[in-house]
C-alpha atoms as a PDB file:
ATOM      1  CA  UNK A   1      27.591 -21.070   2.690  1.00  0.00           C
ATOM      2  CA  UNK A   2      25.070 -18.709   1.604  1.00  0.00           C
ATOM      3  CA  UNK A   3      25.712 -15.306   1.050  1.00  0.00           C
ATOM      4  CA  UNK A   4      23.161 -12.341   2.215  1.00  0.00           C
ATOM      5  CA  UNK A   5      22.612 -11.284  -2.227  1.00  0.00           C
ATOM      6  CA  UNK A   6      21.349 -14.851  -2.899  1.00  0.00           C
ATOM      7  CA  UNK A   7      19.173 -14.637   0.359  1.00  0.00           C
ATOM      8  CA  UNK A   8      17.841 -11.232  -0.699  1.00  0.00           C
ATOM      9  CA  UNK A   9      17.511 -12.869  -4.609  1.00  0.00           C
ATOM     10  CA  UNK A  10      15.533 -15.983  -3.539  1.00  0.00           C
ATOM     11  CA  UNK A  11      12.750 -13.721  -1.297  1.00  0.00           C
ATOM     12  CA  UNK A  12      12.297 -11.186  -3.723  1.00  0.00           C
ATOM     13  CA  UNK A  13      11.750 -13.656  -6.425  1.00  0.00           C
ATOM     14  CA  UNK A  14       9.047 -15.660  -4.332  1.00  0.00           C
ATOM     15  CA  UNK A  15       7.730 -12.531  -3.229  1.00  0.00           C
ATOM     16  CA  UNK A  16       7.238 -11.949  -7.218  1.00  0.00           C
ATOM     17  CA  UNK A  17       5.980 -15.639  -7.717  1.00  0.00           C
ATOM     18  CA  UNK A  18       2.803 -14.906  -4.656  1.00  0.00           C
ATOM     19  CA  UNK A  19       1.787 -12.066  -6.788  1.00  0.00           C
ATOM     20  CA  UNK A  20       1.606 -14.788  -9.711  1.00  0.00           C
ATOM     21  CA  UNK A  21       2.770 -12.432 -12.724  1.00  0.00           C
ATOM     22  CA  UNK A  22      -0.533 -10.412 -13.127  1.00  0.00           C
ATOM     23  CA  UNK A  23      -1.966  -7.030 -11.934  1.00  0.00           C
ATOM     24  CA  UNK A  24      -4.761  -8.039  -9.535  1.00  0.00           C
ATOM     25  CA  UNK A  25      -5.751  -6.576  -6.443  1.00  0.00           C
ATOM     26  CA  UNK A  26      -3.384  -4.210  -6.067  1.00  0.00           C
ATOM     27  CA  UNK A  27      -4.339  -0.405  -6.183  1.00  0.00           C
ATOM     28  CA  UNK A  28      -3.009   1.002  -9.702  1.00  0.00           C
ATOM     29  CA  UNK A  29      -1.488   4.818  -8.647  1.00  0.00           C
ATOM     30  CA  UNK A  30      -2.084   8.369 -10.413  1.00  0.00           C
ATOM     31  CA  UNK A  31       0.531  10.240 -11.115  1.00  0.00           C
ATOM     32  CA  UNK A  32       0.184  12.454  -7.791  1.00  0.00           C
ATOM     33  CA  UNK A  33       0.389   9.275  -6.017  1.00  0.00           C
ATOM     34  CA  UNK A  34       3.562   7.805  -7.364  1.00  0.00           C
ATOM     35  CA  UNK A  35       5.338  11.251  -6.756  1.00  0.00           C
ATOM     36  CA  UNK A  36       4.375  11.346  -2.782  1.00  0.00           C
ATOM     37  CA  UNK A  37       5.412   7.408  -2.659  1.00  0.00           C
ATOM     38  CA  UNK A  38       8.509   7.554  -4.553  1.00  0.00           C
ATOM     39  CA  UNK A  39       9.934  11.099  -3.727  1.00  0.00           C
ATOM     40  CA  UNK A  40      13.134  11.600  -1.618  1.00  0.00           C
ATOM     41  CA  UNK A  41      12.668   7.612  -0.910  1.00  0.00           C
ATOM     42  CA  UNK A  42      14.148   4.256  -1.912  1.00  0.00           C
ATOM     43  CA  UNK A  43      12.578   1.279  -3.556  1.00  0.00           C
ATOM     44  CA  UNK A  44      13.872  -2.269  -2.793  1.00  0.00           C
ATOM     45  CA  UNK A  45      13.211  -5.229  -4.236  1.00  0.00           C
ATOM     46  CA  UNK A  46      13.370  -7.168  -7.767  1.00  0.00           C
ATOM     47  CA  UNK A  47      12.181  -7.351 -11.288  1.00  0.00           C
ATOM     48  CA  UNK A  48      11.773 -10.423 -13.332  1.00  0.00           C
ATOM     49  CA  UNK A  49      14.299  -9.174 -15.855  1.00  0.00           C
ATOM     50  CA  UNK A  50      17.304  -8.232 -14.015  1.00  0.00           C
ATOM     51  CA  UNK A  51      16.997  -8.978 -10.591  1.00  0.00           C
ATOM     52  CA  UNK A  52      17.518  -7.333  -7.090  1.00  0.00           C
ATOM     53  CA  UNK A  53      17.705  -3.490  -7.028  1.00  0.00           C
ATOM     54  CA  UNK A  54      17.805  -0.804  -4.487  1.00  0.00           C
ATOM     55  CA  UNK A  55      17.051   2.762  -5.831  1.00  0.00           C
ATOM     56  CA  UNK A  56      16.639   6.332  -3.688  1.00  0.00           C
ATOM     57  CA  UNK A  57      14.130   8.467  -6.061  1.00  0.00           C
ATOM     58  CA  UNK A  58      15.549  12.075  -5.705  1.00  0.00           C
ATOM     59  CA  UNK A  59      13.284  15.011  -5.693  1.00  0.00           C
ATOM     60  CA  UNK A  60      14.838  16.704  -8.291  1.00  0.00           C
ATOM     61  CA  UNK A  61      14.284  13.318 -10.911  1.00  0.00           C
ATOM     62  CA  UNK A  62      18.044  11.749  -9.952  1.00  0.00           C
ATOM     63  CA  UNK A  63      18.118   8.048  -8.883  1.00  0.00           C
ATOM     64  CA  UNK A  64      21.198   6.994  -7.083  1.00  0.00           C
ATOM     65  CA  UNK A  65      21.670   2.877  -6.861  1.00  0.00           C
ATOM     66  CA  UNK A  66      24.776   1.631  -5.691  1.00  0.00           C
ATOM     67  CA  UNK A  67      27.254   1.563  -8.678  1.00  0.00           C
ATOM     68  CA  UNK A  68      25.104   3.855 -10.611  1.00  0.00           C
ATOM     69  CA  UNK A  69      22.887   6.883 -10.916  1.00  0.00           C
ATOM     70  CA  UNK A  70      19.770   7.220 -13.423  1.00  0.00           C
ATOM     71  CA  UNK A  71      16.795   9.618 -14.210  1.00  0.00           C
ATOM     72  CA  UNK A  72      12.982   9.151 -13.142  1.00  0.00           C
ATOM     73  CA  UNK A  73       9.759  11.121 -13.679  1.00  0.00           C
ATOM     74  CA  UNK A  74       6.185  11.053 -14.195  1.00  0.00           C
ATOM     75  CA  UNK A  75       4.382  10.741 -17.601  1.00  0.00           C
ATOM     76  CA  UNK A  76       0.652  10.440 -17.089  1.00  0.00           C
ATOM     77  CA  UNK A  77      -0.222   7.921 -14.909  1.00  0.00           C
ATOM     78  CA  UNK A  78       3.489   6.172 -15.196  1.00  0.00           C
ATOM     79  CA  UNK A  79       6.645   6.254 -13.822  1.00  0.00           C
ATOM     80  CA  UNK A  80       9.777   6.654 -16.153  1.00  0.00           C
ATOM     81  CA  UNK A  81      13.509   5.123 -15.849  1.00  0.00           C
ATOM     82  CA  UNK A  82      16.382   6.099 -17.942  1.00  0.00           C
ATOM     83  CA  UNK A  83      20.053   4.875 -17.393  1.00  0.00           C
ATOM     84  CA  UNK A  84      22.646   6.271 -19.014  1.00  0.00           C
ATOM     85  CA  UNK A  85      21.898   5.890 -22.898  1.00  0.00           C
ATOM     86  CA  UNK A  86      19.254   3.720 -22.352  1.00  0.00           C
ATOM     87  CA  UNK A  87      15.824   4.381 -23.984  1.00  0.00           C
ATOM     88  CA  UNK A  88      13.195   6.092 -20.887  1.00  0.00           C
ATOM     89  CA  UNK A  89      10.882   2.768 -20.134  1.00  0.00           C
ATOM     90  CA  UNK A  90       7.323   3.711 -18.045  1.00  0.00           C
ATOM     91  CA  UNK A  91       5.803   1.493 -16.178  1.00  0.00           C
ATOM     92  CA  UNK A  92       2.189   1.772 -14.814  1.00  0.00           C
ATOM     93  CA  UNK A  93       2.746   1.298 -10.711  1.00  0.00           C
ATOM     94  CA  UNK A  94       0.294  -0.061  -8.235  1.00  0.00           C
ATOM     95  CA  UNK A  95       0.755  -0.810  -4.160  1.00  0.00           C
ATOM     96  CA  UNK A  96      -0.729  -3.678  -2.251  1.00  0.00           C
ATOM     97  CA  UNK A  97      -0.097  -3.145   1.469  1.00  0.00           C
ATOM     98  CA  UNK A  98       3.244  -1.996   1.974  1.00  0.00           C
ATOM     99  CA  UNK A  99       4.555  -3.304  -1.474  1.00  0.00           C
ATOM    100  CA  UNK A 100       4.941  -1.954  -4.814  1.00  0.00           C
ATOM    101  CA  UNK A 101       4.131  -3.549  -8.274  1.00  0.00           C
ATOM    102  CA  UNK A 102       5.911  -2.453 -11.221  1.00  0.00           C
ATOM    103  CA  UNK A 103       3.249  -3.146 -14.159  1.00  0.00           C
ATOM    104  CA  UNK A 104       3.867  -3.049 -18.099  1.00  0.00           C
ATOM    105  CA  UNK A 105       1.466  -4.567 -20.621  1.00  0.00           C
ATOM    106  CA  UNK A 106      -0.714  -5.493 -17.568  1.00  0.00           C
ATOM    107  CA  UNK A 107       1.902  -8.057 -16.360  1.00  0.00           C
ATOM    108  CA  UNK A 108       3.747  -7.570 -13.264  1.00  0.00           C
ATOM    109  CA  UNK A 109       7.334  -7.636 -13.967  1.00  0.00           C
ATOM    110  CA  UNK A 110       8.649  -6.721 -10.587  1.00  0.00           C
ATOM    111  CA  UNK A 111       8.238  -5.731  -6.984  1.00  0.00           C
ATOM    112  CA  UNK A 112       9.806  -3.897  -3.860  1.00  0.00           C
ATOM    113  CA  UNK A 113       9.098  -2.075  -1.216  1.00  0.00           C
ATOM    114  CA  UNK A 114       9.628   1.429  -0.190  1.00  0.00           C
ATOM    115  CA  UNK A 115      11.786   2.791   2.644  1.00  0.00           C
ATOM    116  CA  UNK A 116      11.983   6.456   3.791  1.00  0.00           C
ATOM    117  CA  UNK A 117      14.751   8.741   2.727  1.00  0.00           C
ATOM    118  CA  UNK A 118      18.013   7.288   1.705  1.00  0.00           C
ATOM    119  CA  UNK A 119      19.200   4.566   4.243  1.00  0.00           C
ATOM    120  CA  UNK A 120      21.360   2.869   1.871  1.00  0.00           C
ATOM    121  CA  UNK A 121      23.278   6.410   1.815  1.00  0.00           C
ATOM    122  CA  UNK A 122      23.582   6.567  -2.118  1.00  0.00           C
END
């Protein structure tokens, strides 16, 4: 029997594989850009390293996931994570359609989507 994470898993990653790995066509974002997309709303989807993730963006720079909470902000024309003790990693970020490429090094190492407010209730 399947179960609803794998399901989730095995679209996310084939979403990723369509893209092919590389920045193409999609529209890179400015700074202003990625703070209107992002802010007070949730990303969805997976990166190549560790998989599915949900994420709500909080004005104020908090990100709530499900079993954890993290920092974000802007630094040029990049978005920046930190977890816990973590180093901060940036990523450039671009949108094609209704989905969102998370770019370092030119490569595309994941993808989601974005959803308004916080529907996961993190």
């Amino acid at each position: 029997m399947l179960n609803l994470r794998s399901v989730t898993a095995a679209f996310f990653l084939t979403a990723f594989l369509m893209y092919g790995g590389a920045a193409g066509a999609a529209e890179m974002l400015t700074s202003d850009q990625i703070r209107t997309m992002v802010s007070g709303n949730t990303v969805q989807g997976a990166m190549v390293a560790t998989g599915p993730y949900a994420e709500f963006y909080q004005a104020d720079g908090t990100i709530k996931g499900k079993d954890y909470t993290g920092v974000w902000g802007i630094d040029g024309d990049k978005m920046c994570f930190q977890y816990g003790s973590d180093p901060q990693s940036c990523w450039n970020v671009a949108r094609d359609g209704d989905a969102v490429q998370w770019i370092k090094d030119g490569k595309v190492e994941g993808t989601g989507t974005v959803a308004k407010g916080n529907p996961n209730k993190f």
